[in-house]
N, C-alpha and C. Protein backbone atom coordinates (compact mmCIF):
# COMPACT_ATOMS: atom_id res chain seq x y z
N UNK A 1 -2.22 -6.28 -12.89
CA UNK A 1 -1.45 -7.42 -12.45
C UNK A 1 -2.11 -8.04 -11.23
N UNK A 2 -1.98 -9.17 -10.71
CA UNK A 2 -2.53 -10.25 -10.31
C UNK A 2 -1.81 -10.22 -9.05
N UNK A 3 -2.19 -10.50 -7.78
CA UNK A 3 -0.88 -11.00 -6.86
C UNK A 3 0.62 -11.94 -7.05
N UNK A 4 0.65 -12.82 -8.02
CA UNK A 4 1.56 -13.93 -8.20
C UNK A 4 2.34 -13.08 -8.88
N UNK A 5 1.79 -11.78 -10.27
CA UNK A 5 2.95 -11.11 -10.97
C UNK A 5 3.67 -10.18 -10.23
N UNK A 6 2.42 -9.55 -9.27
CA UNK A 6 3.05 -8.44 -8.68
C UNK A 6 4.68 -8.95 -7.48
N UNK A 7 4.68 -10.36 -7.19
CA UNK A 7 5.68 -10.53 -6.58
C UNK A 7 7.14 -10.45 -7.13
N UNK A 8 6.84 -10.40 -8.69
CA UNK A 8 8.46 -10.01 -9.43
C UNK A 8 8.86 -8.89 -8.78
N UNK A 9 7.93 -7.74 -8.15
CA UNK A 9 8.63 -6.52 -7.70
C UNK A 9 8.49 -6.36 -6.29
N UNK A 10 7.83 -7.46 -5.83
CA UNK A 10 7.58 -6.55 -3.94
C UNK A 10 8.49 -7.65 -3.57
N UNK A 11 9.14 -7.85 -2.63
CA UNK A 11 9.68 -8.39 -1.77
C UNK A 11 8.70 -9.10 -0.47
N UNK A 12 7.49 -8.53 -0.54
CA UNK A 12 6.94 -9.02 0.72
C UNK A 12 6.10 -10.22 0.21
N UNK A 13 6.07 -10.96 1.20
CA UNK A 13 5.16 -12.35 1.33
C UNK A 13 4.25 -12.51 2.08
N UNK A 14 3.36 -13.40 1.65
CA UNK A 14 2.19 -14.20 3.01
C UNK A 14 3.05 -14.16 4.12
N UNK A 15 2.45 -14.16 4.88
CA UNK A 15 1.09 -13.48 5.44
C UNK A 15 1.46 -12.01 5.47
N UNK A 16 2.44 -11.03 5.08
CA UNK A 16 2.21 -9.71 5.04
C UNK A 16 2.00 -8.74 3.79
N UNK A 17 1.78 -9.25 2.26
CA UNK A 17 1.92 -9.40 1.20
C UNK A 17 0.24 -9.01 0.92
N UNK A 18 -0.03 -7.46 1.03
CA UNK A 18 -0.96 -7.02 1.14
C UNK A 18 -1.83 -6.14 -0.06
N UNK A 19 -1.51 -6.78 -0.96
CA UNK A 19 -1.80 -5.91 -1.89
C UNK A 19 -3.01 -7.24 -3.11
N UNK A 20 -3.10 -7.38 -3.79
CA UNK A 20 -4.37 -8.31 -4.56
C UNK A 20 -4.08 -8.25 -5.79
N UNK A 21 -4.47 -7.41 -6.38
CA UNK A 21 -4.12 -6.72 -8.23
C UNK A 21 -3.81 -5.54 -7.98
N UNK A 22 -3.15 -4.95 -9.17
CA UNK A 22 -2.78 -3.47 -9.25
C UNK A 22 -2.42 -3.23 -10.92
N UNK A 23 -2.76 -1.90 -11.35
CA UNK A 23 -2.76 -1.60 -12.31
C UNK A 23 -2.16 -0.37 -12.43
N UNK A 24 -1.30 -0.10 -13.62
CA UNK A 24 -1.04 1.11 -14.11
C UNK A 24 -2.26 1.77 -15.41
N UNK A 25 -2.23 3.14 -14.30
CA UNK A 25 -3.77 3.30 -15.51
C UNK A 25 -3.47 4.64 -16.31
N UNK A 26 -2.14 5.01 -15.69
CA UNK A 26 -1.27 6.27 -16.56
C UNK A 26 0.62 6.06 -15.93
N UNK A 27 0.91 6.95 -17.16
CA UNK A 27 2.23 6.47 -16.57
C UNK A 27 2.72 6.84 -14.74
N UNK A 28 1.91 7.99 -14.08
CA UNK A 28 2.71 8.25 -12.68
C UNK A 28 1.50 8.01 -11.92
N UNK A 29 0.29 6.42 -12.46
CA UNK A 29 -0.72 6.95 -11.43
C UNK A 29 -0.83 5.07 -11.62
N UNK A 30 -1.35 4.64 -9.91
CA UNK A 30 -1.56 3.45 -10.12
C UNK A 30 -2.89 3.14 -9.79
N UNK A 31 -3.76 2.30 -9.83
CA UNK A 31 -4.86 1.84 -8.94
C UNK A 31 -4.87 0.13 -8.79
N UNK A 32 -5.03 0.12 -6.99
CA UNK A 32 -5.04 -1.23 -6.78
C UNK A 32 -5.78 -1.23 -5.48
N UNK A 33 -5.74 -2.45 -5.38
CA UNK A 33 -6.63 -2.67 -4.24
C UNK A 33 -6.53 -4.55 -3.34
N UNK A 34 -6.89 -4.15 -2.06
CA UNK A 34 -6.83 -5.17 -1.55
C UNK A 34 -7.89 -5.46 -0.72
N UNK A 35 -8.38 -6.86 -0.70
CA UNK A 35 -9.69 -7.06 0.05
C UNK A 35 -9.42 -7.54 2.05
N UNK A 36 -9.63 -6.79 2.45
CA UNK A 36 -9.86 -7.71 4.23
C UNK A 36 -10.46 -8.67 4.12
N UNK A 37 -9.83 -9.89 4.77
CA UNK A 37 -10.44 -11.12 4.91
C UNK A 37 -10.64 -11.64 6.14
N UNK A 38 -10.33 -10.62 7.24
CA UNK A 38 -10.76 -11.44 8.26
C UNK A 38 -9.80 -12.17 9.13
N UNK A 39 -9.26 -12.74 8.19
CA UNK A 39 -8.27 -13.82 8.42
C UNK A 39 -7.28 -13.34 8.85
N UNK A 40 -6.25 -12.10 9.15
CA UNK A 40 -5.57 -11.34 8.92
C UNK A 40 -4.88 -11.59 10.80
N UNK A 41 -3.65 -11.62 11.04
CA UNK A 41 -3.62 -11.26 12.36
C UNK A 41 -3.87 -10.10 13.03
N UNK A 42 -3.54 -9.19 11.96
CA UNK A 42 -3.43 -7.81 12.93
C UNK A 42 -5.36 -7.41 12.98
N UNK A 43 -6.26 -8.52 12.39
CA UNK A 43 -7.54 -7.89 13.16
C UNK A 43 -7.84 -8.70 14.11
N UNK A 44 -7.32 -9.77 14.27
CA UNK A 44 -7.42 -10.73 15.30
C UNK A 44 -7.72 -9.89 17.07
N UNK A 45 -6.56 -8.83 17.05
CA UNK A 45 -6.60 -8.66 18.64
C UNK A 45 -7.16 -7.18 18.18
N UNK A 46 -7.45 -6.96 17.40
CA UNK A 46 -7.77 -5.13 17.12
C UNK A 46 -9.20 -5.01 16.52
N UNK A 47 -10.35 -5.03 17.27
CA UNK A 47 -10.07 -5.24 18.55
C UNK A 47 -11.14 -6.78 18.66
N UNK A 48 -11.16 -7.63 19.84
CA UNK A 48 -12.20 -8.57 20.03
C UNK A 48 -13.41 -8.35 20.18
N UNK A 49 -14.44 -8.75 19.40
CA UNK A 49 -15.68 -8.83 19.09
C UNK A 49 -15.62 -7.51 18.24
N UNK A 50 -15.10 -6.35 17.53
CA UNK A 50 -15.11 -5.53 16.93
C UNK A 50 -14.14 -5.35 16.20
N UNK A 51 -13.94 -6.17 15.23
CA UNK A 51 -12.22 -5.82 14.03
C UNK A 51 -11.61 -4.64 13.70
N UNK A 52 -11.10 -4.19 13.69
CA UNK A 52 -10.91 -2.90 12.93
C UNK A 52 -9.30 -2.74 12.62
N UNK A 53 -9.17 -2.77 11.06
CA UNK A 53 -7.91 -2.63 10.49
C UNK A 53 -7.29 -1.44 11.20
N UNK A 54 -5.62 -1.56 12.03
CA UNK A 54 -5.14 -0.64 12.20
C UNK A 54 -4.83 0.50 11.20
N UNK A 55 -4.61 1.79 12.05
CA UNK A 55 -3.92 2.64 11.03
C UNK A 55 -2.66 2.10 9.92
N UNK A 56 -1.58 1.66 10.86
CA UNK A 56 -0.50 1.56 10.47
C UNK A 56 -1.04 0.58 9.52
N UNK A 57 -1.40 -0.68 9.27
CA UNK A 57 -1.90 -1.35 8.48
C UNK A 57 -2.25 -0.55 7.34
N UNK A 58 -3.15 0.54 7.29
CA UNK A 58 -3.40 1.02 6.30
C UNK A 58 -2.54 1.68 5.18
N UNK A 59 -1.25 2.23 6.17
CA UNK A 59 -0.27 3.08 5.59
C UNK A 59 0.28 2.21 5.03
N UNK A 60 0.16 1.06 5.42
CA UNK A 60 1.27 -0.43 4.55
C UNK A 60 0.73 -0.85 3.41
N UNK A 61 -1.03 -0.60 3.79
CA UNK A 61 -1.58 -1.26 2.20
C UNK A 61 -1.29 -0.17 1.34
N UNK A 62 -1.39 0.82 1.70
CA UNK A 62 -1.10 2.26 0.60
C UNK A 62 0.19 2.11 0.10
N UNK A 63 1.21 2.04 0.82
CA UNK A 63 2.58 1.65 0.32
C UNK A 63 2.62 0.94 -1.15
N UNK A 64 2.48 -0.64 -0.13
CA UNK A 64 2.43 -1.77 -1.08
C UNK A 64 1.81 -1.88 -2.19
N UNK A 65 0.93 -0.87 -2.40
CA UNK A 65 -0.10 -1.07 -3.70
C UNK A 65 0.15 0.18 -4.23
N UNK A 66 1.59 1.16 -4.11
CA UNK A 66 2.24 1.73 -4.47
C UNK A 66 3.79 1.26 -5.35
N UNK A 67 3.72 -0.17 -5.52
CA UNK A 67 4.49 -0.70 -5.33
C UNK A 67 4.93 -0.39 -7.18
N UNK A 68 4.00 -0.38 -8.46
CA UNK A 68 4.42 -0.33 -9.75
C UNK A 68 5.03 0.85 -10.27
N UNK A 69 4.64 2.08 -9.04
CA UNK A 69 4.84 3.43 -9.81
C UNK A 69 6.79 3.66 -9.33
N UNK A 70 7.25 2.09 -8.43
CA UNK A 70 8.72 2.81 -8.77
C UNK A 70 9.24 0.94 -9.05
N UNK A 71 8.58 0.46 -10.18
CA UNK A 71 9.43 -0.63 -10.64
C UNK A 71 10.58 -0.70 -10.92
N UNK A 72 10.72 0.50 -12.12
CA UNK A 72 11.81 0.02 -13.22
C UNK A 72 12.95 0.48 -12.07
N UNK A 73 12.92 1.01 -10.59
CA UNK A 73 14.08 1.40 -10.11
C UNK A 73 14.62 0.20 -9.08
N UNK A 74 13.18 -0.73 -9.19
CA UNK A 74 13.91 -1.75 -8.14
C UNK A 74 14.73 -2.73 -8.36
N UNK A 75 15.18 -3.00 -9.56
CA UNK A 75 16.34 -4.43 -9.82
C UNK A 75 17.31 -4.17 -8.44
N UNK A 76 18.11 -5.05 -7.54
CA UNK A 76 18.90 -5.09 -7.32
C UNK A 76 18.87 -3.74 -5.93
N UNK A 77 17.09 -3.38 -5.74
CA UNK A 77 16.76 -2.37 -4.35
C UNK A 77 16.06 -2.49 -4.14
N UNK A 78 15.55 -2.54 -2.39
CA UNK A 78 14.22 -2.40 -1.85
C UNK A 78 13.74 -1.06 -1.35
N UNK A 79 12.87 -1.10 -1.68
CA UNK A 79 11.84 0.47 -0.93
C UNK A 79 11.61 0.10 0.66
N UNK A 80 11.85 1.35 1.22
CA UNK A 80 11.77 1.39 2.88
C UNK A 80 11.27 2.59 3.35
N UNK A 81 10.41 2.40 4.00
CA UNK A 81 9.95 4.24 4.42
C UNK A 81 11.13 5.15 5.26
N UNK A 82 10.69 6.38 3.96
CA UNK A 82 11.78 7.17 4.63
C UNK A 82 10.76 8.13 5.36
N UNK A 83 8.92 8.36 5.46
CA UNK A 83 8.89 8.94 6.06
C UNK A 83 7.58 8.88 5.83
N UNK A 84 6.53 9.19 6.41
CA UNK A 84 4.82 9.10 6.72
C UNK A 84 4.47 10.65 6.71
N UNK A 85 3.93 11.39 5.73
CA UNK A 85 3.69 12.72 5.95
C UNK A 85 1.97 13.04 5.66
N UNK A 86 1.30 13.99 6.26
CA UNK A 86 0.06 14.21 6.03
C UNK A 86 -0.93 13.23 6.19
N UNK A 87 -1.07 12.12 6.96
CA UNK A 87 -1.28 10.97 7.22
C UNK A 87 -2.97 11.21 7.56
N UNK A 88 -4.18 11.34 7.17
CA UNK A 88 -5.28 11.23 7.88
C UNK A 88 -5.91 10.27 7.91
N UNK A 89 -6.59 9.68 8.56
CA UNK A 89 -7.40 8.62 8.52
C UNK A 89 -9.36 9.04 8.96
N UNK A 90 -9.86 8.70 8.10
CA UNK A 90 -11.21 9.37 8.05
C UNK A 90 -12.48 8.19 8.07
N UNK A 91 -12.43 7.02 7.94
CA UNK A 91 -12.90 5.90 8.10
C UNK A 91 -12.92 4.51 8.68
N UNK A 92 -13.39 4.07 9.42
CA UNK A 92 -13.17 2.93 9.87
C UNK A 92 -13.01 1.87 8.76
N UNK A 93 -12.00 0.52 9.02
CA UNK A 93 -12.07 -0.15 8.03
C UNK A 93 -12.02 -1.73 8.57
N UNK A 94 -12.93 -2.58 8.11
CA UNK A 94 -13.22 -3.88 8.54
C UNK A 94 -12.89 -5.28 7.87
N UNK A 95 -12.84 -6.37 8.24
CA UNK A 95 -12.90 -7.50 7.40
C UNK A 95 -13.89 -7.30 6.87
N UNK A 96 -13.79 -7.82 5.42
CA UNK A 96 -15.01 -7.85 4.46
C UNK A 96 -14.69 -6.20 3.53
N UNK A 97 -14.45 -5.39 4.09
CA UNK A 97 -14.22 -4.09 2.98
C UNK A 97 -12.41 -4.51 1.91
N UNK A 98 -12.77 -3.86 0.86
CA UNK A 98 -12.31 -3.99 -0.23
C UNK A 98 -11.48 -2.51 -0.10
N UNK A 99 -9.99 -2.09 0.18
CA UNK A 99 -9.63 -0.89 -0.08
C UNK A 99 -8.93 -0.49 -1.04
N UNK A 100 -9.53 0.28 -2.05
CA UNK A 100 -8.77 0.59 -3.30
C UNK A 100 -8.40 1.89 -3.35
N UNK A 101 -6.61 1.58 -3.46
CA UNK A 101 -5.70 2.65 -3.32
C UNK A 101 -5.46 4.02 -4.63
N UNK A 102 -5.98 4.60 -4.87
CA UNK A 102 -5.12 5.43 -5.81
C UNK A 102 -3.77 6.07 -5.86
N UNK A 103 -2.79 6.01 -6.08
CA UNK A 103 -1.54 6.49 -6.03
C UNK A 103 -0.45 7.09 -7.12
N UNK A 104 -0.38 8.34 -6.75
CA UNK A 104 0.23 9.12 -7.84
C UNK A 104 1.83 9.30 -7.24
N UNK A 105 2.54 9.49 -8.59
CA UNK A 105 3.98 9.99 -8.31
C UNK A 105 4.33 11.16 -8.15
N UNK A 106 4.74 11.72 -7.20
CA UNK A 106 5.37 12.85 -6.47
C UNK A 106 6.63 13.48 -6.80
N UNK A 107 7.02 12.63 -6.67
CA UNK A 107 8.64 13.13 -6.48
C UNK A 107 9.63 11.66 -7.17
N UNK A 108 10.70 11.53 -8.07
CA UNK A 108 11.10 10.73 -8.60
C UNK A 108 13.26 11.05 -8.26
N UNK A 109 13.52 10.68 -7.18
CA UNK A 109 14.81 10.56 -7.50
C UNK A 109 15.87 9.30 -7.37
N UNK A 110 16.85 9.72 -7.34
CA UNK A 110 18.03 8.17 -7.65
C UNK A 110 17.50 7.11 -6.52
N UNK A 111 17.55 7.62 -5.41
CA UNK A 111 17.20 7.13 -4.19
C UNK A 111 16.13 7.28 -3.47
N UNK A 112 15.01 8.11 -3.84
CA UNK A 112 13.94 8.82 -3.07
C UNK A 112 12.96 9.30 -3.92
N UNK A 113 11.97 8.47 -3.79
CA UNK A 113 10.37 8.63 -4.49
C UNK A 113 9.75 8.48 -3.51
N UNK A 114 8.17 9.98 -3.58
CA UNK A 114 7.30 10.11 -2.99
C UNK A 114 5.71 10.01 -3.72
N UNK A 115 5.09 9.38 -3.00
CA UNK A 115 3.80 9.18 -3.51
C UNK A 115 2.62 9.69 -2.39
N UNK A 116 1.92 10.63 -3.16
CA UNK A 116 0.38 10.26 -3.09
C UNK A 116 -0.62 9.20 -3.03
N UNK A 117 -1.26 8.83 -1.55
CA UNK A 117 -1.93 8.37 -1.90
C UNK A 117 -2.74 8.26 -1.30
N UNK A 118 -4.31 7.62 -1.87
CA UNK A 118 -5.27 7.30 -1.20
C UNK A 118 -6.16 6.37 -1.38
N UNK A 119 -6.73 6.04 0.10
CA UNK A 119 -7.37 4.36 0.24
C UNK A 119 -8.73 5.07 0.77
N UNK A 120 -9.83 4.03 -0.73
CA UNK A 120 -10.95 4.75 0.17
C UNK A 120 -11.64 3.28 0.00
N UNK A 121 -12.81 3.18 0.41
CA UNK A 121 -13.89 1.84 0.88
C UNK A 121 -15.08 1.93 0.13
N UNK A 122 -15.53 1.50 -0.45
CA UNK A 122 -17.17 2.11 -1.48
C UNK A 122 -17.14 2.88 -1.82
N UNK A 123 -15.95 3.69 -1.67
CA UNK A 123 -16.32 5.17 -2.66
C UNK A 123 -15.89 6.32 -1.11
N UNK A 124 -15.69 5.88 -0.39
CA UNK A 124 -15.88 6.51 1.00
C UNK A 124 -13.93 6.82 1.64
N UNK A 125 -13.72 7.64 1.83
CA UNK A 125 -12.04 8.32 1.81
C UNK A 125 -12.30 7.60 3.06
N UNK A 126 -11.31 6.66 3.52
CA UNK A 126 -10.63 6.01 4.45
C UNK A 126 -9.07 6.60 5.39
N UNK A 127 -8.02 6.53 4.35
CA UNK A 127 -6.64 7.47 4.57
C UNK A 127 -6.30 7.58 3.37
N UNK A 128 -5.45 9.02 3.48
CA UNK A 128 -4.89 9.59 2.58
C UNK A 128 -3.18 10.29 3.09
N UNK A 129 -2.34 10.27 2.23
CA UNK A 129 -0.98 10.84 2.73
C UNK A 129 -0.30 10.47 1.83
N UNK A 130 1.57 11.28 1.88
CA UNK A 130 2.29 11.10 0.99
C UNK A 130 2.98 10.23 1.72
N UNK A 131 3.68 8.98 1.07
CA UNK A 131 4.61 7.86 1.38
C UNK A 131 5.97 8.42 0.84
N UNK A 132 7.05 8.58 2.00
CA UNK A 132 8.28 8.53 0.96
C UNK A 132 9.05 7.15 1.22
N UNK A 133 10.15 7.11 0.10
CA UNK A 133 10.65 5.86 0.15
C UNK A 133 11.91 5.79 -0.21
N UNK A 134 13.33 5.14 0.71
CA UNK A 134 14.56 4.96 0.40
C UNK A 134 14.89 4.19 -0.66
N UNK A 135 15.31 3.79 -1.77
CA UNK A 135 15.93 2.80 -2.25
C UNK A 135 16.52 2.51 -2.01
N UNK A 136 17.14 1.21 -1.00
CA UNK A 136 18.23 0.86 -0.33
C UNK A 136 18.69 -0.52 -1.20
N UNK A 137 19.78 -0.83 -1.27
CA UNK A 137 20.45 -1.80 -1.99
C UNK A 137 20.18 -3.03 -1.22
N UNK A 138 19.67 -4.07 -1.19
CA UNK A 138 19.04 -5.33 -1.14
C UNK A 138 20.90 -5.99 -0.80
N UNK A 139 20.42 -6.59 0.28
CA UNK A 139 21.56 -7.35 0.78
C UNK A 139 21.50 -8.75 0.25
């Protein structure tokens, strides 16, 4: 899926709407990816004359491009972190790199799915960690 389809299920938008294409390539495993452009605020001040995608940034692209492996539960709910576990970060990451997420399903309940996942750069492990996530009822 494309960015324009993937918005039937994410809630997030430009400018924080971080994800590009994403694919289901088994039923509990996704791969997607999103390119740095530079353009981005959060590399703007991080740092001057040297960019570098924050962590937290990263944990958001991992999220978000986590976003197909809990579709069919979102009609009528949004996903919210319930919690950041095992979190490493092993690579620097810049405008111009391409990070493609792999993300597997963990844990599947009414309210609470956990994912695996990981963002690497050329082939090169960037961060890795499990995402958990509330289903909270959309106001």
């Amino acid at each position: 899926m494309e960015r324009e389809e993937l918005k039937k299920y994410m809630a997030h938008r430009e400018p924080m709407l971080l994800v590009d294409r994403s694919e289901m390539v088994e039923e509990n495993h996704v791969v997607s990816e999103y390119t740095i452009t530079g353009k981005e605020e959060f590399v703007n001040g991080h740092f001057p004359g040297n960019p570098i995608v924050p962590g937290v940034i990263l944990c958001e692209i991992m999220a978000q491009c986590s976003i197909l492996l809990m579709k069919d539960e979102l009609e009528g709910k949004l996903p919210l972190y319930a919690g950041l576990d095992k979190i490493r970060f092993k690579r620097v990451v810049k405008p111009g790199d391409k990070v493609v997420v792999n993300a597997s399903l963990k844990v599947k309940r009414s309210t609470v799915i956990v994912v695996d996942a990981v963002a690497t750069v050329e082939g090169q492990l960037a961060c890795k960690g499990d995402l958990s996530f509330y289903l909270v009822p959309k106001e």
